[in-house]
Structures are given as C-alpha cells and as structure tokens.
N, C-alpha and C. Protein backbone atom coordinates (compact mmCIF):
# COMPACT_ATOMS: atom_id res chain seq x y z
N UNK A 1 -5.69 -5.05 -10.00
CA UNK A 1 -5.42 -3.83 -10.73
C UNK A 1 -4.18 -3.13 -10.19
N UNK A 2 -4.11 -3.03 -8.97
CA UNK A 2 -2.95 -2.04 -8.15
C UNK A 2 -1.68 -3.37 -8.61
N UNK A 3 -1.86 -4.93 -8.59
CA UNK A 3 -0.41 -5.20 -8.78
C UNK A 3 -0.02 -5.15 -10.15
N UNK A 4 -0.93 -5.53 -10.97
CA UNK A 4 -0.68 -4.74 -12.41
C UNK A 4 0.02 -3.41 -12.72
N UNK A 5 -0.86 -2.40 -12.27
CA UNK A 5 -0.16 -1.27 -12.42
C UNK A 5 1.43 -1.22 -11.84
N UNK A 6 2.03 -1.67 -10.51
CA UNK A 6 2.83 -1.55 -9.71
C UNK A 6 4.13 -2.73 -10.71
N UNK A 7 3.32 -3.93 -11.58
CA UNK A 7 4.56 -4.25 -11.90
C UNK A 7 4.52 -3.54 -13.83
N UNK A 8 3.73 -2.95 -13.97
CA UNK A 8 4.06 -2.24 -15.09
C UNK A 8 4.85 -1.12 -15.12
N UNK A 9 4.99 -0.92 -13.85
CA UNK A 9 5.63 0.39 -13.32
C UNK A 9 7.22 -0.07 -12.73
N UNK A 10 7.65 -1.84 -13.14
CA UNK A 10 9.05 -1.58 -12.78
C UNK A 10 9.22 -2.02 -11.27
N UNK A 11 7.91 -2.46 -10.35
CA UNK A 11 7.68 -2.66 -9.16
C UNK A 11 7.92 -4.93 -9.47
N UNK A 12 8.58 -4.71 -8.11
CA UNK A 12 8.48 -6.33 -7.76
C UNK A 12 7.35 -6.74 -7.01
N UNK A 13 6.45 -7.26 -7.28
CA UNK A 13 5.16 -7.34 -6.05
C UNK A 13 5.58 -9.24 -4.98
N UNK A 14 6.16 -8.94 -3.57
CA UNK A 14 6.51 -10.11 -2.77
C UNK A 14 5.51 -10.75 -2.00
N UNK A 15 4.65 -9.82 -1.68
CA UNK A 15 3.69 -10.21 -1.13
C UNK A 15 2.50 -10.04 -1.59
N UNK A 16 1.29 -10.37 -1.34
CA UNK A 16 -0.21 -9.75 -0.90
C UNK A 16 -0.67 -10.10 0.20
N UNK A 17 -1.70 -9.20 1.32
CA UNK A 17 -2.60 -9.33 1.88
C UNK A 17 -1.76 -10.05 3.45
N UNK A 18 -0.67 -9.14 3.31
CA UNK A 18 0.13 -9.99 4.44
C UNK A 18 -0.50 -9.44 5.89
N UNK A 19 -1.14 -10.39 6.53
CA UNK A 19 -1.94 -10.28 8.01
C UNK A 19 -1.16 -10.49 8.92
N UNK A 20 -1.24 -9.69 10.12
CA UNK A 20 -0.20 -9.98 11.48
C UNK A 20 -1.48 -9.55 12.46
N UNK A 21 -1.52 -9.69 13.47
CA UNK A 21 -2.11 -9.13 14.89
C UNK A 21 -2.38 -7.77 15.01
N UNK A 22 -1.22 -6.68 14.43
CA UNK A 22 -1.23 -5.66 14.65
C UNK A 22 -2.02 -5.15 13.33
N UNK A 23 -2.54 -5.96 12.14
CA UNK A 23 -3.16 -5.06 11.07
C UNK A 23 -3.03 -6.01 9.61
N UNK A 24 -3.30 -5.66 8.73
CA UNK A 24 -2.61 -6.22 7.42
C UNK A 24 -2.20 -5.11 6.03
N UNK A 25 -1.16 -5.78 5.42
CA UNK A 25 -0.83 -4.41 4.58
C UNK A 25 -1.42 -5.18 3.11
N UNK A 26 -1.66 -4.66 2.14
CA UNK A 26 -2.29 -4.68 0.75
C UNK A 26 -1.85 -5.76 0.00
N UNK A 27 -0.11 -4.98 -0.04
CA UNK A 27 0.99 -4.91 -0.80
C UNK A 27 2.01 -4.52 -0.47
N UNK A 28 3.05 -5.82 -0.70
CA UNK A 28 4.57 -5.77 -0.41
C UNK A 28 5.39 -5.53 -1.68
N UNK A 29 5.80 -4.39 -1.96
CA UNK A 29 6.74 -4.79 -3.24
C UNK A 29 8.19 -4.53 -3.24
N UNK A 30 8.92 -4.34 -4.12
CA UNK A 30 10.50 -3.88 -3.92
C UNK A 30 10.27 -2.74 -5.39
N UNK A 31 10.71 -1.55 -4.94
CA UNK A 31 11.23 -0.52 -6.18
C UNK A 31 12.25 -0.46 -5.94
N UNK A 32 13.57 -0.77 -6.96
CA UNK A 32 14.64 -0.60 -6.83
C UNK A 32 15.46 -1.36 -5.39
N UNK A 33 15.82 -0.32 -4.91
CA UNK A 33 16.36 -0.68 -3.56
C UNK A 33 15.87 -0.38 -2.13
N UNK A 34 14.31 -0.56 -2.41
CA UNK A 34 13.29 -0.06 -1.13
C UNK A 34 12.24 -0.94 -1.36
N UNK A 35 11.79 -0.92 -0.35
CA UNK A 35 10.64 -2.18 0.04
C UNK A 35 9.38 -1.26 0.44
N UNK A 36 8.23 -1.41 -0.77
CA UNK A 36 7.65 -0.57 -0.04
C UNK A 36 6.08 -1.16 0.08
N UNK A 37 5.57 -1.02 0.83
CA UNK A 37 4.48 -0.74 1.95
C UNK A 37 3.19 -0.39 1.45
N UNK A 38 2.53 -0.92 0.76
CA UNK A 38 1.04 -0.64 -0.03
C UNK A 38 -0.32 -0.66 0.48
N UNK A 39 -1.20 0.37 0.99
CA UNK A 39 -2.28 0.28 1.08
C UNK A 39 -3.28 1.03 0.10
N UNK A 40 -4.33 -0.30 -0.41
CA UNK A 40 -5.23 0.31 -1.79
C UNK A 40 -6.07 0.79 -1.40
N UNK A 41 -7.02 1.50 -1.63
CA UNK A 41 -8.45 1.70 -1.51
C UNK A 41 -9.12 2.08 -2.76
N UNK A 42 -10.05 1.58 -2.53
CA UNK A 42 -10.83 1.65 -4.06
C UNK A 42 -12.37 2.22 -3.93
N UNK A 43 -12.77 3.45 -4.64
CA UNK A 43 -14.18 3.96 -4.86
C UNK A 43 -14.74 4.11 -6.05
N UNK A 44 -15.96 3.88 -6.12
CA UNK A 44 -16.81 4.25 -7.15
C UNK A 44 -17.28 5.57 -7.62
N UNK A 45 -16.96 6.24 -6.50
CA UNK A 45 -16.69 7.80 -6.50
C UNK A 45 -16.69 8.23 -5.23
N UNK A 46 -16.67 9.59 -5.15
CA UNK A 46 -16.11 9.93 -4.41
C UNK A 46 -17.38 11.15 -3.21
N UNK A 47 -18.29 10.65 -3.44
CA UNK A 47 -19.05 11.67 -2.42
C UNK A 47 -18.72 11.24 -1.04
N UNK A 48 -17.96 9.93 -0.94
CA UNK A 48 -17.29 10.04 1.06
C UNK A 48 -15.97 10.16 0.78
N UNK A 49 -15.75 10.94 -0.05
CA UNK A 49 -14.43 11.46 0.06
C UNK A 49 -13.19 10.80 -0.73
N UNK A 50 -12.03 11.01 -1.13
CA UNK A 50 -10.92 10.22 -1.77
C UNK A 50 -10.57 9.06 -0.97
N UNK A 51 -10.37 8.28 -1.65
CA UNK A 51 -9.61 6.76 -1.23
C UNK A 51 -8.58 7.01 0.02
N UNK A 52 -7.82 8.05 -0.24
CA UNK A 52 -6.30 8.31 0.56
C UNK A 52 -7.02 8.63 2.27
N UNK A 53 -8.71 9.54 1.95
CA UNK A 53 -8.50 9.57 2.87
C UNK A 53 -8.77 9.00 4.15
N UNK A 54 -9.10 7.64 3.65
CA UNK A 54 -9.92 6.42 4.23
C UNK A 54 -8.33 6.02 5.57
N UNK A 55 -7.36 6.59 4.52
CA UNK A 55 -6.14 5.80 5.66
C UNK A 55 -5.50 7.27 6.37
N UNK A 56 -6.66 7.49 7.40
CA UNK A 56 -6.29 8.18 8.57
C UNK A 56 -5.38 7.65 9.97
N UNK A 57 -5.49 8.84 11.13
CA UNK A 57 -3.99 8.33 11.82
C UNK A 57 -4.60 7.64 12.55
N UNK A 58 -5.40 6.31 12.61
CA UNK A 58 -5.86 5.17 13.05
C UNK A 58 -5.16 4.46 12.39
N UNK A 59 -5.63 4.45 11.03
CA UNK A 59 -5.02 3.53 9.95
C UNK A 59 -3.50 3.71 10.15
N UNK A 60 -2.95 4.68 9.79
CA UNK A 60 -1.73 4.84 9.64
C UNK A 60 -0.91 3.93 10.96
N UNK A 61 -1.86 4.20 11.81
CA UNK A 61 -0.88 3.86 13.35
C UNK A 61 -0.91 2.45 13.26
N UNK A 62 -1.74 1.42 12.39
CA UNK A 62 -1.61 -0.12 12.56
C UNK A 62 -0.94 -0.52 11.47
N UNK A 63 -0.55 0.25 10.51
CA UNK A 63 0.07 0.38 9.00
C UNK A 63 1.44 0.37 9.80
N UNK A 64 1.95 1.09 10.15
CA UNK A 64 3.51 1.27 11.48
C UNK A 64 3.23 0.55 11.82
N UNK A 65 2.56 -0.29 12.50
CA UNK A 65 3.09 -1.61 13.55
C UNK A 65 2.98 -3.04 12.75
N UNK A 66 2.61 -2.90 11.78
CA UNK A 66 2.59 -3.93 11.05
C UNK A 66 3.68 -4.03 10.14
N UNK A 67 3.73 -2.86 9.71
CA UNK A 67 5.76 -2.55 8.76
C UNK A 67 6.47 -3.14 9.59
N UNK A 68 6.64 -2.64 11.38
CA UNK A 68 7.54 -2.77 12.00
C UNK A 68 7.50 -4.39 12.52
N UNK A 69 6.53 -4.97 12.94
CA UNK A 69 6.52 -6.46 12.61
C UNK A 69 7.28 -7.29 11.34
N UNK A 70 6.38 -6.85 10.41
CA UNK A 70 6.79 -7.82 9.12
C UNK A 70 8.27 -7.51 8.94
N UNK A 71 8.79 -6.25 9.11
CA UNK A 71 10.62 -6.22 8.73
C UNK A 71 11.44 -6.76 9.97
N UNK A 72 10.57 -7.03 11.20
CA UNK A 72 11.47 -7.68 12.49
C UNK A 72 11.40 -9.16 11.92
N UNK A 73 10.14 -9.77 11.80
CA UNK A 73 10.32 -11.04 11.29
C UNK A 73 10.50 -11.51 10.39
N UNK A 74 11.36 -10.63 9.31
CA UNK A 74 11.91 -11.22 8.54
C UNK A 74 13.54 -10.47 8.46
N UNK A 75 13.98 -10.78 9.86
CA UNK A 75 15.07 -9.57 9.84
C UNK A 75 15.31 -8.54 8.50
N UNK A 76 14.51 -7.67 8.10
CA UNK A 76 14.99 -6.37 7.39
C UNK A 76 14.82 -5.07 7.99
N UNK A 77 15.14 -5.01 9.86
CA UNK A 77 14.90 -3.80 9.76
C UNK A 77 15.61 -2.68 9.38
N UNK A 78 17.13 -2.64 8.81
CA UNK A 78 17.98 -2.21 7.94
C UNK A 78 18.00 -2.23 6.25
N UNK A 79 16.33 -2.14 6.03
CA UNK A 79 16.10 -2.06 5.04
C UNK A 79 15.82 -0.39 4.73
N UNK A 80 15.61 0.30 3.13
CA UNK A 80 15.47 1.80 3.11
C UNK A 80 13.56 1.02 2.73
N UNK A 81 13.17 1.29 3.11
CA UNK A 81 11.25 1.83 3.15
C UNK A 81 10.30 2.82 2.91
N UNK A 82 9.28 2.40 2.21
CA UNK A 82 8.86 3.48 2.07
C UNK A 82 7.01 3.29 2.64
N UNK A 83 6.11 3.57 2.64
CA UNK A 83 4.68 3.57 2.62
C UNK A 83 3.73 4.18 1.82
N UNK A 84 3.28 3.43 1.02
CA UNK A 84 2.55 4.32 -0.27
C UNK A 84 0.71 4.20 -0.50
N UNK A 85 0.04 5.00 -0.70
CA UNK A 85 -1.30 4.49 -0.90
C UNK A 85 -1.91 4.36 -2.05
N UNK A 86 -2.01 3.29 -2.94
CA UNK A 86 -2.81 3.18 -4.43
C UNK A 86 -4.50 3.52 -4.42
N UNK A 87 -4.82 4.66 -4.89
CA UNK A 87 -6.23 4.86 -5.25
C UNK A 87 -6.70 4.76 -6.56
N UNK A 88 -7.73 3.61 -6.44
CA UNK A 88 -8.66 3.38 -7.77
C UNK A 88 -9.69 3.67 -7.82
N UNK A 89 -10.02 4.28 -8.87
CA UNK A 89 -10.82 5.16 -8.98
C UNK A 89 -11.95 3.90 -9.84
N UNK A 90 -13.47 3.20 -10.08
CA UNK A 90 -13.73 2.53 -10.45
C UNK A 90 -14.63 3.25 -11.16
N UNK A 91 -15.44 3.23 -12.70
CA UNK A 91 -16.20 4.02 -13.16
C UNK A 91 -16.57 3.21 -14.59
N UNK A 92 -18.00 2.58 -14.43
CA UNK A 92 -18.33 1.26 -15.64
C UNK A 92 -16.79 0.59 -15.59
N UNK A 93 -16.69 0.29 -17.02
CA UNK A 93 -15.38 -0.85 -17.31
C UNK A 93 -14.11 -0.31 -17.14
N UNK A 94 -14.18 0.95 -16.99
CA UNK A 94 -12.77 2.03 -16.80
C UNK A 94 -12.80 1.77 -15.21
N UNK A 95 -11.31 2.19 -15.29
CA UNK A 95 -10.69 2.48 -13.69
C UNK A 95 -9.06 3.71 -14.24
N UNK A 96 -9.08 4.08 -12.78
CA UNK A 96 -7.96 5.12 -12.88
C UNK A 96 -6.75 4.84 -11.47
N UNK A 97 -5.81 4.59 -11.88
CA UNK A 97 -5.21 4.59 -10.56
C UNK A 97 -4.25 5.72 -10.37
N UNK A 98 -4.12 6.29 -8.97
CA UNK A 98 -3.57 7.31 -8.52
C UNK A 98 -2.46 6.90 -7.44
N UNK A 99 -1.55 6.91 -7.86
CA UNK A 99 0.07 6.54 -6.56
C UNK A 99 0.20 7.63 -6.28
N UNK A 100 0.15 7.19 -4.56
CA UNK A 100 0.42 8.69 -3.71
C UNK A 100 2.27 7.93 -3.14
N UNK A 101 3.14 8.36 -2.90
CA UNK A 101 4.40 7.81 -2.63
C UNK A 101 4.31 8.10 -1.15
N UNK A 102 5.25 7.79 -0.67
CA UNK A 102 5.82 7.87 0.98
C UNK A 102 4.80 8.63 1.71
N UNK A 103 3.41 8.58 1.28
CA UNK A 103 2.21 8.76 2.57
C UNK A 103 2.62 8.88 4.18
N UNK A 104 3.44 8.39 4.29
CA UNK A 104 3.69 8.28 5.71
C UNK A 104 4.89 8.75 6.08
C-alpha cells in the first residue's frame, strides 16, 4: 500500500525492507533530487495511539544509523535526504494513508 501510494505520488521506490546490523528501513525511494528514508506503520485503530508514534527516539536513533550505513555503503553520503513516516490507517476493505515528511 505505502509503495503504491509513494509511486502514485511521483516517488521512485529503490529499495524495500533494506536490513543492516544497526536496524532496517521500510522504504528507499528517490523524490526528485532526494533520497528519502521510509518508515510505515500500520493500525487498525488507534486506542495505542497513532502509527507516527510508534517511531520514538529509540526508533529514530537506529533509523540514523542505518541511513548513515546504507549512504556510506553505497557511497551517497553527499546525497540531499530526507526521513519520512507513512501511516495506514486499516478499517474493513478501506485504508487511509497519512505522509508525515522529514520526521526527523
């Protein structure tokens, strides 16, 4: 659903589910001239709270070391970046997605 939306939206999707030591990120895509940094979360609702806020500064801190990995090993760390979080909202056959941009 999130790479759907992301390439209906004009997004290049390069990766998925890219794993390193330090963490794994969602989604790799390119907007324009930035590479950006996708973590989804997805609820059925919301009595533990919004999706976004599942990626606290735990999360966030292995989300950074895993950006900073994946752009060393693939020399881009002179790339422009961004970090974004996709929330889906799941409800019967409907869903809703919510792009939060540069989260980080």
């Amino acid at each position: 659903m999130a790479c759907k939306y992301l390439e209906n939206n004009g997004y290049k999707v390069i990766e998925r589910n890219f794993e390193a030591r330090q963490g794994e990120i969602d989604i790799i895509a390119l907007d324009k001239n930035e590479i950006v940094f996708i973590e989804v979360k997805t609820r059925t609702n919301i009595s533990y709270g919004k999706p976004v806020e599942a990626v606290d500064t735990n999360k966030q801190k292995h989300l950074i070391k895993t950006v900073e990995y994946y752009l060393y090993s693939r020399n881009l760390e002179n790339e422009f970046i961004r970090i974004d979080v996709i929330e889906i909202y799941l409800c019967k056959n409907k869903y809703k997605v919510n792009h939060i941009k540069q989260i980080i």
